[in-house]
Protein backbone atom coordinates (compact mmCIF):
# COMPACT_ATOMS: atom_id res chain seq x y z
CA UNK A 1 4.54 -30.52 -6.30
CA UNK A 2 5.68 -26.78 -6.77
CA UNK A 3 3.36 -24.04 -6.80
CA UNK A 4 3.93 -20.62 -8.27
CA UNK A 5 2.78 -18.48 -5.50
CA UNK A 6 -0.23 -15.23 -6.73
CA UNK A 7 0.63 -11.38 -5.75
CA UNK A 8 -0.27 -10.84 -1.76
CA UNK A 9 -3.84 -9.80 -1.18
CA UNK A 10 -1.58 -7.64 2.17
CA UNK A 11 -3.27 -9.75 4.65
CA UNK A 12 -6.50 -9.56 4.22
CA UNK A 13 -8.96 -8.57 6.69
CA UNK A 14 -9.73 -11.67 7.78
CA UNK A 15 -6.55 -12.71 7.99
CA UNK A 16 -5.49 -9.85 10.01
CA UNK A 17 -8.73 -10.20 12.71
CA UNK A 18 -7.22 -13.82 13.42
CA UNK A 19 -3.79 -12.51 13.54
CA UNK A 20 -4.75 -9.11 15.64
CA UNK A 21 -6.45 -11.27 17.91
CA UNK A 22 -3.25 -13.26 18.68
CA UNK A 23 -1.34 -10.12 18.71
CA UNK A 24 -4.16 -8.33 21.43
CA UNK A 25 -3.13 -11.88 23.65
CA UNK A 26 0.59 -11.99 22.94
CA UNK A 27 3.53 -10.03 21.88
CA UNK A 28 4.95 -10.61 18.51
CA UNK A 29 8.65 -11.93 17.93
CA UNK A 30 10.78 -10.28 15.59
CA UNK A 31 13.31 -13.11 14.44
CA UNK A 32 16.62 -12.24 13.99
CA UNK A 33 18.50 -11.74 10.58
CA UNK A 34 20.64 -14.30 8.87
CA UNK A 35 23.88 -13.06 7.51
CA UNK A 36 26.53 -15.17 5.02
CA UNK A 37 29.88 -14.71 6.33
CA UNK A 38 31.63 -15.63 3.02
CA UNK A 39 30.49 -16.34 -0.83
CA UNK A 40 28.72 -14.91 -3.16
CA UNK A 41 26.04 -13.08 -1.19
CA UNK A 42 24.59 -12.31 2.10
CA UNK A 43 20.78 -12.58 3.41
CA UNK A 44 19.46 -10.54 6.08
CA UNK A 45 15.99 -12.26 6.43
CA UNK A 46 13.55 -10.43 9.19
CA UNK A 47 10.63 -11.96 10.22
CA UNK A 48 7.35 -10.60 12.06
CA UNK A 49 5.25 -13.14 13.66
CA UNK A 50 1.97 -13.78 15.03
CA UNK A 51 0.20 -17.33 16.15
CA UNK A 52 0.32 -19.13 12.97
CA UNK A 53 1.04 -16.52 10.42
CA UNK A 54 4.55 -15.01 9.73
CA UNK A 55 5.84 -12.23 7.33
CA UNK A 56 9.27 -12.19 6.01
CA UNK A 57 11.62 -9.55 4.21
CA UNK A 58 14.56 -10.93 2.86
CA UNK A 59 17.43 -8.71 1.50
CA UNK A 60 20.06 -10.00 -0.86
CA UNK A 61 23.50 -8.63 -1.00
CA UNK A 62 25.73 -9.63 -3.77
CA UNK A 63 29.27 -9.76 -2.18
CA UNK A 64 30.77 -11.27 -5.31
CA UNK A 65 30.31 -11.03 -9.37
CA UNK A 66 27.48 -9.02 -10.42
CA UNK A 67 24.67 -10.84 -11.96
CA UNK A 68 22.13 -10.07 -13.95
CA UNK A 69 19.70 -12.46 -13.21
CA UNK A 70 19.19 -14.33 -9.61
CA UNK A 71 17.55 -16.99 -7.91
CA UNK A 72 17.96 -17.28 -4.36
CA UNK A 73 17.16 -20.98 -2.47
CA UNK A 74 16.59 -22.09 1.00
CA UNK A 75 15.14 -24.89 2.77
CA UNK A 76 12.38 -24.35 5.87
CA UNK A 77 13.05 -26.61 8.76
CA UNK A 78 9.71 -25.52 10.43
CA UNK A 79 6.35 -26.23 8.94
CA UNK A 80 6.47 -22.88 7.33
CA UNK A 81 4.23 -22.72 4.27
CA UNK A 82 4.39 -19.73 2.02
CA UNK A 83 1.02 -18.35 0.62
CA UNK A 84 2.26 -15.22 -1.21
CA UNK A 85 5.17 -13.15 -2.20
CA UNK A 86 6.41 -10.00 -3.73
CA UNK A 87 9.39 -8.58 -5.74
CA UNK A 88 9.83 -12.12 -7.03
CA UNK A 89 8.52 -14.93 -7.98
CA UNK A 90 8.36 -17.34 -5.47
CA UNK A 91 8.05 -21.32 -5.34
CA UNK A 92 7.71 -23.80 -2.79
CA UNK A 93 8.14 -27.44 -2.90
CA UNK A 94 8.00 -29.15 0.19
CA UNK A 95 10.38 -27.19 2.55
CA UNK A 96 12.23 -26.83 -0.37
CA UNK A 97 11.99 -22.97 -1.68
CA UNK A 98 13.21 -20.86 -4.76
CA UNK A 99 13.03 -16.82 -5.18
CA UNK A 100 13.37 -15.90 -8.66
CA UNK A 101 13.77 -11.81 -9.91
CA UNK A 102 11.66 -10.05 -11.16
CA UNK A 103 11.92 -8.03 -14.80
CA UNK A 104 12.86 -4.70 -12.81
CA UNK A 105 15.04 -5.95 -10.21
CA UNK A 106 17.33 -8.75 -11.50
CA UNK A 107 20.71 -6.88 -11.97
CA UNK A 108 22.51 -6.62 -8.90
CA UNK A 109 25.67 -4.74 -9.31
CA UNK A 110 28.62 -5.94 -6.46
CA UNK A 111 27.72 -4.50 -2.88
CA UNK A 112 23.88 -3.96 -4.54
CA UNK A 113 21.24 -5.35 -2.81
CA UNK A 114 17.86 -6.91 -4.38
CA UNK A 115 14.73 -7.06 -1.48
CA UNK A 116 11.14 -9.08 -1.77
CA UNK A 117 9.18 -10.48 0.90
CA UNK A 118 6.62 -13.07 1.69
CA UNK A 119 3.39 -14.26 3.99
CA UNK A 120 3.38 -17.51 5.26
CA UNK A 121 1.80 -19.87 8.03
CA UNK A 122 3.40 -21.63 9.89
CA UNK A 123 2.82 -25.02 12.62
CA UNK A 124 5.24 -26.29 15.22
CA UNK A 125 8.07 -23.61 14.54
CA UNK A 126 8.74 -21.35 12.22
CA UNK A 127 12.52 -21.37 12.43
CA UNK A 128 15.22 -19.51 10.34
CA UNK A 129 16.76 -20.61 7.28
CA UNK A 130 20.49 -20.41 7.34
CA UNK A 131 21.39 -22.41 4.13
CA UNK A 132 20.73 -19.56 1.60
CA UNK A 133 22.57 -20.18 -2.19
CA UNK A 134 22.73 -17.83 -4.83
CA UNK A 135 22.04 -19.21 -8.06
CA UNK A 136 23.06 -22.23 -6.95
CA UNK A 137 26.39 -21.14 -4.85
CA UNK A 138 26.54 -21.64 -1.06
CA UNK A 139 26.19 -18.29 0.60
CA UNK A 140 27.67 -20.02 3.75
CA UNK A 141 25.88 -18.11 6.56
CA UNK A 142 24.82 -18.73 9.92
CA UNK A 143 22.81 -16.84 12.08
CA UNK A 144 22.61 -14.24 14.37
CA UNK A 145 19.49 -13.00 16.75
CA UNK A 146 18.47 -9.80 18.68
CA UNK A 147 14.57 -9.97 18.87
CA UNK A 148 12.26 -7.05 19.43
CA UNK A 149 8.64 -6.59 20.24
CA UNK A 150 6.12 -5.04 17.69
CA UNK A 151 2.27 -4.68 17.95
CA UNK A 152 1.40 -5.74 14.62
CA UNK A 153 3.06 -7.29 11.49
CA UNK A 154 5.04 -4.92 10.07
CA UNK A 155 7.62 -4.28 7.51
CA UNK A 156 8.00 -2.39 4.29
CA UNK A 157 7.44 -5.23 2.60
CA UNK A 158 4.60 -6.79 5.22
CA UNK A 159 1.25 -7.66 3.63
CA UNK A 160 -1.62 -5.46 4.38
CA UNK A 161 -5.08 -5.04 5.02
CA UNK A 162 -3.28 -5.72 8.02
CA UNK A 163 -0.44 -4.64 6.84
CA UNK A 164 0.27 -3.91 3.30
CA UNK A 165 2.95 -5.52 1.64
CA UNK A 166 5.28 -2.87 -0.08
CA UNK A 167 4.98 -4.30 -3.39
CA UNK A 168 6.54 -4.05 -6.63
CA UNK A 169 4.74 -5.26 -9.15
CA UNK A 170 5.98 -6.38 -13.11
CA UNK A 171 3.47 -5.76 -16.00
CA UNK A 172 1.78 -8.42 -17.81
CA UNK A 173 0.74 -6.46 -20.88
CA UNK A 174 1.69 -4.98 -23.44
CA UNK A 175 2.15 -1.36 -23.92
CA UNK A 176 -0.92 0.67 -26.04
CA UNK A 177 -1.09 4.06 -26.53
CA UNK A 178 -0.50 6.78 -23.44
CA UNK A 179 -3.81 6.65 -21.37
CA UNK A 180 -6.45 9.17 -21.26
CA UNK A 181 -6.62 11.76 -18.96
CA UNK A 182 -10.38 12.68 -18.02
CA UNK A 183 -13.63 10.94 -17.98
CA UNK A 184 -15.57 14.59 -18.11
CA UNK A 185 -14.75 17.82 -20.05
CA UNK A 186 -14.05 19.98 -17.60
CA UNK A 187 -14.51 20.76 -13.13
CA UNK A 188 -18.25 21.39 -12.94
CA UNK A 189 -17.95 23.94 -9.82
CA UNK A 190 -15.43 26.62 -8.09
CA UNK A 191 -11.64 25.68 -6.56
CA UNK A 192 -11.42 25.09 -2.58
CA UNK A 193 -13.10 26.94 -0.12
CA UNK A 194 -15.09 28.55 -2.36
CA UNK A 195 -19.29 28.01 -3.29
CA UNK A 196 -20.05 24.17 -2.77
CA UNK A 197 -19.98 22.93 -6.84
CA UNK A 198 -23.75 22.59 -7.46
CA UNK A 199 -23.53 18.45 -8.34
CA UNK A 200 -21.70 18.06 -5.03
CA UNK A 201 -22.84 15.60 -2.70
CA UNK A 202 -21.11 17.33 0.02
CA UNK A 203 -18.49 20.29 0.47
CA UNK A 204 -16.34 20.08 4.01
CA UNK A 205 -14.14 22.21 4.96
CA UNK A 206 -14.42 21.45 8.90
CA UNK A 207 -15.51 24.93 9.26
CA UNK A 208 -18.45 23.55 11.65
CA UNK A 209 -16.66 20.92 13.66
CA UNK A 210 -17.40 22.64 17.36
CA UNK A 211 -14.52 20.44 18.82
CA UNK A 212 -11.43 18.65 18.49
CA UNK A 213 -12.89 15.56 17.78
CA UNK A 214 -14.56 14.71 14.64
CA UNK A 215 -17.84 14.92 14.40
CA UNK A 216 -21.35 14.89 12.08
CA UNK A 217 -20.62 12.97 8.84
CA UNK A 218 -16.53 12.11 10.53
CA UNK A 219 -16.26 9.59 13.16
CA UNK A 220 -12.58 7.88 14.08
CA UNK A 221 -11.95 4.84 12.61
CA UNK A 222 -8.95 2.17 13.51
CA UNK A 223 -10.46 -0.95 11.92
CA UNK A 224 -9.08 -3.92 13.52
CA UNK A 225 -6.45 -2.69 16.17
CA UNK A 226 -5.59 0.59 17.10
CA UNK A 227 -2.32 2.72 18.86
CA UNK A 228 -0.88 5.71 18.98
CA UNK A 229 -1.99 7.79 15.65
CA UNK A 230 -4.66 10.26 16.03
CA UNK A 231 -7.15 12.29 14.08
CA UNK A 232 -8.28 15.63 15.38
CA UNK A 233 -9.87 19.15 14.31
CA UNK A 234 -7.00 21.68 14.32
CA UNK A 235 -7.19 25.65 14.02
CA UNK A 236 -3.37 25.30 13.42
CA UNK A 237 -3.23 25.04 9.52
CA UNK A 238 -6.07 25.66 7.09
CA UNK A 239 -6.21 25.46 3.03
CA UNK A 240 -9.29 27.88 3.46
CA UNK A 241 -11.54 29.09 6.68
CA UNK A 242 -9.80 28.71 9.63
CA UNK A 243 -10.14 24.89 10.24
CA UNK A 244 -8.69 21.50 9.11
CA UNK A 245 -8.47 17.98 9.97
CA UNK A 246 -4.77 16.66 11.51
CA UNK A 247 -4.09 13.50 11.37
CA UNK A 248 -0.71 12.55 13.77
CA UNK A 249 0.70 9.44 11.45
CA UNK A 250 2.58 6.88 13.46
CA UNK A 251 4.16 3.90 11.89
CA UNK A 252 3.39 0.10 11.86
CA UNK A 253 -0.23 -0.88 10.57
CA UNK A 254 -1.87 -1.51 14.58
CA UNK A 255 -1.07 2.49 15.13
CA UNK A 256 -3.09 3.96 11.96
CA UNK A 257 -6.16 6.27 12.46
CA UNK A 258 -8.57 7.13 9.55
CA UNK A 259 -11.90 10.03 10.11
CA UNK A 260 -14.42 7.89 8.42
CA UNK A 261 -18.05 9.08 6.23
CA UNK A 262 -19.77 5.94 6.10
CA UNK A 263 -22.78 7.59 4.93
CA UNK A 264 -22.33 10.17 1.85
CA UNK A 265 -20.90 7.47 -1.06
CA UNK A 266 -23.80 5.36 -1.59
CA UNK A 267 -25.29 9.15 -3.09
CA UNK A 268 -22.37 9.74 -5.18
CA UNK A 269 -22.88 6.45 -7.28
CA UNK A 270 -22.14 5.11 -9.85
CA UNK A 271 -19.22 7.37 -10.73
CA UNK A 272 -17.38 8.96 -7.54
CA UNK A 273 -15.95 12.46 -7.63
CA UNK A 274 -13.51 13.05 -4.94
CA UNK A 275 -11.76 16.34 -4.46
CA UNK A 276 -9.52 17.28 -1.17
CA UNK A 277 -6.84 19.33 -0.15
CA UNK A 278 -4.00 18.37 2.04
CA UNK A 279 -0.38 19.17 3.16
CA UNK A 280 2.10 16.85 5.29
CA UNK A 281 5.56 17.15 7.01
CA UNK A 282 7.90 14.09 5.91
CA UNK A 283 8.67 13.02 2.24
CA UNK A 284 6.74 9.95 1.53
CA UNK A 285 8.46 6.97 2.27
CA UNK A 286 9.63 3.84 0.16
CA UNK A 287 7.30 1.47 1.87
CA UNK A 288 4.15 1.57 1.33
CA UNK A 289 1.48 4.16 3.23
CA UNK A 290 -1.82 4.72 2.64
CA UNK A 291 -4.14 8.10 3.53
CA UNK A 292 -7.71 7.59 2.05
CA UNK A 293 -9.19 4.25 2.02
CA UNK A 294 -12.67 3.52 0.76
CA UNK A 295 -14.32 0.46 1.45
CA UNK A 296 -15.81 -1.65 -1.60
CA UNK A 297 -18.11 -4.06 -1.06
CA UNK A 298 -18.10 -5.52 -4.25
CA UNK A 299 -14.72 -6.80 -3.49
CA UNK A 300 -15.26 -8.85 0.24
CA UNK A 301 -15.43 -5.37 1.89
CA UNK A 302 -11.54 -4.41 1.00
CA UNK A 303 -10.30 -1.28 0.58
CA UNK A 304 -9.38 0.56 -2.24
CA UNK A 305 -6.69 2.54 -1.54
CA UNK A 306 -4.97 6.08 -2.56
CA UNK A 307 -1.36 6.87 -0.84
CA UNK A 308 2.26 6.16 -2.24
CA UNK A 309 5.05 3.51 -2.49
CA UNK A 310 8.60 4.12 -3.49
CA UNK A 311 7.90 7.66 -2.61
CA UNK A 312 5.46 8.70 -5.14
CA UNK A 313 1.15 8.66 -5.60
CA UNK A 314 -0.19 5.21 -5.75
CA UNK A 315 -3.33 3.70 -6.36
CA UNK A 316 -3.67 -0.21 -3.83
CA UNK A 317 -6.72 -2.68 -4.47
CA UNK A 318 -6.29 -4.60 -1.12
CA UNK A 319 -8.16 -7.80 -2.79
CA UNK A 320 -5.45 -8.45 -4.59
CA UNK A 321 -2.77 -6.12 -4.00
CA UNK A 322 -2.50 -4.72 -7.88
CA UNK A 323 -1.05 -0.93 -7.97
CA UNK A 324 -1.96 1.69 -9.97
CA UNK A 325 0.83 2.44 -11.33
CA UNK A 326 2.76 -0.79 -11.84
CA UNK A 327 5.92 -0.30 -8.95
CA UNK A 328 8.67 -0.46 -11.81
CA UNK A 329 11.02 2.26 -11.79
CA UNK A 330 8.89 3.31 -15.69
CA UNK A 331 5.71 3.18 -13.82
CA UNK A 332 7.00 4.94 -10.34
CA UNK A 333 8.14 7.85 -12.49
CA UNK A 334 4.37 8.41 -14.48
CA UNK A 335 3.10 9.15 -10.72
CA UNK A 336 3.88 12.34 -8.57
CA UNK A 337 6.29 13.20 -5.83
CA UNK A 338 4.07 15.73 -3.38
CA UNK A 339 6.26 17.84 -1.55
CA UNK A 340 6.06 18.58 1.92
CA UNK A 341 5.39 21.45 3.71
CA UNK A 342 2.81 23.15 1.15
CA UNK A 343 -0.77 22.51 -0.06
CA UNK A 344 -1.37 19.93 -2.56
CA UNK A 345 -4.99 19.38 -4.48
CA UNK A 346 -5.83 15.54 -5.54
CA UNK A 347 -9.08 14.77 -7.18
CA UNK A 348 -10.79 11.56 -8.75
CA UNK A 349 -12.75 9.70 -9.90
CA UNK A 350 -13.50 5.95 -9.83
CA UNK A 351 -16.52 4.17 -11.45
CA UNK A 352 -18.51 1.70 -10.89
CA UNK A 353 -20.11 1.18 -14.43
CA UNK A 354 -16.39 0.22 -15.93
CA UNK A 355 -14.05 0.48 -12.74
CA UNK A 356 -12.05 3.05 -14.63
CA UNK A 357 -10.19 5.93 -12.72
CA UNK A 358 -8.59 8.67 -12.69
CA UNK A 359 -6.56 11.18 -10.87
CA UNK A 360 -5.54 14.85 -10.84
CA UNK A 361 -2.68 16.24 -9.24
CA UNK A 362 -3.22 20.42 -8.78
CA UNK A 363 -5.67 20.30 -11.75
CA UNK A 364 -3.33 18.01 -13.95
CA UNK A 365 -3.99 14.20 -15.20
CA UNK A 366 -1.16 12.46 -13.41
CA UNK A 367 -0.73 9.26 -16.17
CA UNK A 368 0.74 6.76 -13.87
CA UNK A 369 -2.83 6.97 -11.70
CA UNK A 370 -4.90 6.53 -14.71
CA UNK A 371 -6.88 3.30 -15.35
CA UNK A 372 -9.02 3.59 -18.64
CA UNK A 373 -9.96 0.12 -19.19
CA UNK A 374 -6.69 -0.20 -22.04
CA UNK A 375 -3.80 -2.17 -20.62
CA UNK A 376 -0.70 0.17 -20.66
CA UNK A 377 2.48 -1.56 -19.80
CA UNK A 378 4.04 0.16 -15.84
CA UNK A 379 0.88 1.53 -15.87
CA UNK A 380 -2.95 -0.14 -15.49
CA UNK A 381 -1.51 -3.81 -17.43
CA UNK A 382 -0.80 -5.43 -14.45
CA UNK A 383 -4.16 -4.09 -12.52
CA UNK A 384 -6.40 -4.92 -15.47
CA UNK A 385 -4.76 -8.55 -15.43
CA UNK A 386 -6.57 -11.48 -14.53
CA UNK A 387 -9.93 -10.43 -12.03
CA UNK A 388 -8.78 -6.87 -12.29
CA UNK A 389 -10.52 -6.95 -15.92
CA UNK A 390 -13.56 -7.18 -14.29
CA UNK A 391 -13.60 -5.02 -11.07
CA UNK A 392 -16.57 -3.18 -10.47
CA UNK A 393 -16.26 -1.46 -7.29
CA UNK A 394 -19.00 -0.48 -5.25
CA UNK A 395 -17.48 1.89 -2.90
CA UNK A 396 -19.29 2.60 0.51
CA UNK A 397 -16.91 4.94 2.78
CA UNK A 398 -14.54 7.64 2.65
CA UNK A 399 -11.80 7.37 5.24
CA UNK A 400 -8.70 9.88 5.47
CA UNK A 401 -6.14 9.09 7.61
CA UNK A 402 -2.40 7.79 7.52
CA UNK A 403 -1.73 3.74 7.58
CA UNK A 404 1.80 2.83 7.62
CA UNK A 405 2.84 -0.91 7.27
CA UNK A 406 6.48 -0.59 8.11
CA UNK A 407 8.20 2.17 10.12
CA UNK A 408 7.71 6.07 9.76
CA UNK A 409 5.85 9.01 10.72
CA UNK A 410 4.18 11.95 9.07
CA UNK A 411 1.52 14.46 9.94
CA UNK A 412 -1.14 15.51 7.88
CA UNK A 413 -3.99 18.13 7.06
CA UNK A 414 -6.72 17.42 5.18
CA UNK A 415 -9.47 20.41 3.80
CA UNK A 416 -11.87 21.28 1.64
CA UNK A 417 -13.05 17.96 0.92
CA UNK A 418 -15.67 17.41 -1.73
CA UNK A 419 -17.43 14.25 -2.86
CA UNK A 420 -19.35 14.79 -6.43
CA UNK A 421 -21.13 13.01 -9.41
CA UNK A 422 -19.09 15.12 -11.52
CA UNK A 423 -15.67 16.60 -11.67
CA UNK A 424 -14.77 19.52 -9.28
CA UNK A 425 -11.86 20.52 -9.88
CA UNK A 426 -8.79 22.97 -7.98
């Protein structure tokens, strides 16, 4: 019997304690790639492994016609057994599998490539495919192997929580008319650095850290696993005052470091004002990254998460891996490209009354990052589909940070943070 395989929930938390635990007692083969030496395509397929669990990213390369529609088969000689996918639609039927495009991503052009990925388990082996077709056509490959080591799963397109699975998602609904752009009139209180906004909850601007180390409300957080990132109080760059928090990004999801207030949200309820200012090195990557996580324990104590994917803003619900905006090229382009190098304000708000939110880039709606309850098509239709309709988050923490789940660096400042029951503005 086939079954059409959900959206990743990015490895889940629980998922990922069972698989850092195997990682903590073992290291974690990369398997090779598997290449088609003649035909109509060729398939690198990459795999990062732990005890029992696998993630894979497969990249197609058309080496003949173009198409403009694909579906790429293979057959698992292991007891792999595929729980979720992204950038296409995925079945399995015994060891039998099929990867069907997407809306956004099914014309390959000759030489073009199309990439998705998947999460599996796995018992006995979890050997490579070689007998890829393309819509039906032999890609007649074999295989070819040069291992590495990693710490955690991790790949661009690697699921999260433990590691957050790069995806792109198609929209469900609709379009409706261009979202709203602000729950509240107007920023209740005075730009960055200056007099705390009188409905704040709290202003920081680090001003009274006495140490390198985060301290008071901040504490370092590296749920699960942790490496080689770190989070420290810096007199090296500063939005305002003469203080800021760094945070040194590393890649792969087992080296990310958040500061953590696990005490302020609850006070900020039901609607959450959040207003920072921050400035980073390296363009933001096409994989997925994420630098301030809150937890929400309406949702199996997930994350929802703020960072970027194909380079621009983007709003992740770990518990079941919807984006806000939909990761179409239509939706990618409603978000915001923040340069490096300079100081960049982001507010928002989320609520817990109708789980609607919305975000500010330097004082401006940014439309891609809005949810307002309407389903817009590359915008809020696929993250208001199915139990998104009815998310209600309760959000308990505020964690910024950098959390990588694939390969890259960046370094960060964060400042003038504010959490408010109304907005703040720049």
């Amino acid at each position: 019997m086939a079954y059409l395989l959900r959206r990743p929930r990015r490895l889940r938390d629980a998922a990922l304690a069972a698989a850092t635990a195997a990682i903590a007692a073992s290291v974690v083969a990369v398997a090779p790639s598997v290449n088609a030496a003649s035909g109509p395509c060729s398939v690198a397929y990459q795999v990062n492994q732990w005890s029992g669990g696998f993630t894979a990213n497969v990249t197609l390369t058309d080496t003949g016609a173009p198409v403009t529609s694909w579906t790429l088969s293979w057959t698992f000689t292991g007891g792999q057994q595929i729980t979720s996918g992204w950038n296409a639609q995925i079945t399995q039927s015994g060891q039998s599998v099929k990867a069907v495009n997407e809306s956004y991503n099914g014309s390959i052009a000759t030489g073009g490539t199309a990439t998705f990925g998947f999460q599996g388990t796995f018992s006995g082996s979890d050997a490579t495919p070689t007998d890829f077709a393309l819509n039906g056509v032999s890609c007649a490959g074999g295989s070819s192997s040069s291992p590495s080591a990693s710490a955690s799963p991790s790949a661009s397109s690697s699921p999260s929580a433990s590691a957050s699975a790069s995806p792109s998602s198609s929209p469900s609904s609709s379009p409706s008319s261009s979202p709203s752009s602000s729950p509240s009139a107007s920023p209740s209180g005075s730009q960055g650095g200056g007099p705390c906004p009188s409905a704040a909850v709290f202003c920081d601007g680090f001003e009274n850290q006495a140490g390198t180390v985060p301290s008071g409300r901040w504490s370092i957080s590296a749920q699960n696993c942790s490496g080689s990132g770190t989070a420290s109080i810096t007199g090296a760059q500063a939005h305002a005052g003469v203080k800021s928090l760094e945070i040194d990004g590393v890649g792969t999801y087992c080296n990310h470091v958040f500061a953590d207030d696990t005490t302020d949200m609850p006070a900020a309820a039901p609607t959450w004002y959040v207003r920072f200012w921050f400035k980073h090195t390296t363009p933001l990557p096409t994989n997925h990254t994420t630098f301030l996580a809150m937890n929400d324990s309406a949702a199996g104590n997930t994350d929802l998460r703020l960072g970027a994917q194909n380079g621009a803003l983007m709003w992740n619900r770990q518990s079941d891996d919807a984006t806000l905006p939909a990761q179409s090229p239509a939706g990618v382009a409603q978000s915001v490209v923040v340069p490096t190098g300079v100081w960049a304000c982001l507010e928002f708000s989320v609520s817990r009354t109708n789980g609607q939110i919305y975000t500010w880039y330097n004082g401006s709606p940014v439309p891609g990052m809005t949810e307002d309850g309407v389903p817009t098509q590359d915008i809020d239709a696929q993250w208001l589909s199915g139990s998104g309709a009815t998310w209600r988050p309760n959000l308990t923490d505020l964690k910024l940070g950098w959390e990588n789940y694939s390969n890259g660096n960046d370094t960060l400042w964060f400042d003038d943070v504010v959490l408010s029951t109304s907005r703040i503005g720049c």
